[in-house]
C-alpha atoms as a PDB file:
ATOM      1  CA  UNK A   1      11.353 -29.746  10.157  1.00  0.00           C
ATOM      2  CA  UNK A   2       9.924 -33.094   9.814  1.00  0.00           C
ATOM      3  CA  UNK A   3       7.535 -34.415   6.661  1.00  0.00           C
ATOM      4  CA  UNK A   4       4.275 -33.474   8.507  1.00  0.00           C
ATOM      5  CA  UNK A   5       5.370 -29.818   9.442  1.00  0.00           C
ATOM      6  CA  UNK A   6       5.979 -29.120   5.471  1.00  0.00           C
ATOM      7  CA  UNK A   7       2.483 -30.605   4.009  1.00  0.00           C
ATOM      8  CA  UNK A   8       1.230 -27.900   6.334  1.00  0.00           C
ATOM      9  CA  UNK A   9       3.760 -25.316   5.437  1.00  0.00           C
ATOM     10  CA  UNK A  10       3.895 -25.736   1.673  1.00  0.00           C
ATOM     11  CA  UNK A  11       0.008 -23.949   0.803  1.00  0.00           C
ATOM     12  CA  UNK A  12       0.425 -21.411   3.544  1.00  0.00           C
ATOM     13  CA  UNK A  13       3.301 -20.066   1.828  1.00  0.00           C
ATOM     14  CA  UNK A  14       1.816 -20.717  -1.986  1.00  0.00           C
ATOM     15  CA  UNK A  15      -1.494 -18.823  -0.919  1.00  0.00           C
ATOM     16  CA  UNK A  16       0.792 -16.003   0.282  1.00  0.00           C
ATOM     17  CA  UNK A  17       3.222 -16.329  -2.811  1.00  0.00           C
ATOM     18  CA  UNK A  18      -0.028 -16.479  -5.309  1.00  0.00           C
ATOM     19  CA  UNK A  19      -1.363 -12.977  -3.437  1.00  0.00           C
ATOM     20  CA  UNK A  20       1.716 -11.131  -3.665  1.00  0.00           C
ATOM     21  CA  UNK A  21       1.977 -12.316  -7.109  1.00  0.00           C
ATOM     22  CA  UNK A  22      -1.651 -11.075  -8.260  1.00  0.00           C
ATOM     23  CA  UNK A  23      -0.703  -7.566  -6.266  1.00  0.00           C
ATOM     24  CA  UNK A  24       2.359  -6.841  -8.295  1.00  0.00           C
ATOM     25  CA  UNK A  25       0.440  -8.001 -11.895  1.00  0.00           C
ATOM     26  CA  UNK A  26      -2.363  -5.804 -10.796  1.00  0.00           C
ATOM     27  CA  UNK A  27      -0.238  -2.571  -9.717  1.00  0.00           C
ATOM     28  CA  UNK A  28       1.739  -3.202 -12.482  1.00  0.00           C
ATOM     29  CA  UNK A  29      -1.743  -3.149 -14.955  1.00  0.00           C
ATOM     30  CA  UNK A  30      -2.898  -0.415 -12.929  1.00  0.00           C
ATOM     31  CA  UNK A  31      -0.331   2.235 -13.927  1.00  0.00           C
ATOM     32  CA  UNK A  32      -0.340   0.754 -17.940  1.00  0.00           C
ATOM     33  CA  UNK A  33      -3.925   1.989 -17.641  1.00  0.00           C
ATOM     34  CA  UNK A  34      -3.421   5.398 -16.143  1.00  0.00           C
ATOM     35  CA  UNK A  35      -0.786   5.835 -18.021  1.00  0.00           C
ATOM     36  CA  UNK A  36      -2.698   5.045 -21.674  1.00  0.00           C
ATOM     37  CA  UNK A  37      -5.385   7.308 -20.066  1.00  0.00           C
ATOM     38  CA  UNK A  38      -3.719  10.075 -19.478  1.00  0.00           C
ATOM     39  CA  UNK A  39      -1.986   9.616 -22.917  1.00  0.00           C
ATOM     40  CA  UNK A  40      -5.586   9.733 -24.609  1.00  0.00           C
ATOM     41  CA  UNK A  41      -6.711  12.381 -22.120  1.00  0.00           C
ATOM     42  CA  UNK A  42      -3.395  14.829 -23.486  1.00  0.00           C
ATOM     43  CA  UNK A  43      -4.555  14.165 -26.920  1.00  0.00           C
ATOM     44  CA  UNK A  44      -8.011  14.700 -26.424  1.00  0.00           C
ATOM     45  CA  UNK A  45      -6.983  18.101 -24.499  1.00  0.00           C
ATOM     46  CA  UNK A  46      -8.652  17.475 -21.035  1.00  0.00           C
ATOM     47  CA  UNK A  47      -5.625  17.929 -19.221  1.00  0.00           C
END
């Protein structure tokens, strides 16, 4: 791979990097939220 084939290369695979990241944050928030939901909901007795 020459110079010019990388300053092409090099975003593309940030971009896709940066949206996998933001995927596994959010899944990862996602189930802290059910999961403090649920917690409330148990206490609350709405099961």
């Amino acid at each position: 791979m020459d110079k010019y084939s990388l300053i092409s290369l090099i975003p593309s695979v940030a971009i896709v990097v940066g949206c996998v990241a933001i995927v596994v944050v959010g899944v990862k928030m996602l189930r802290k939220f059910i999961a403090e939901d649920a917690a409330k909901a148990e206490m609350r007795g709405f099961e």
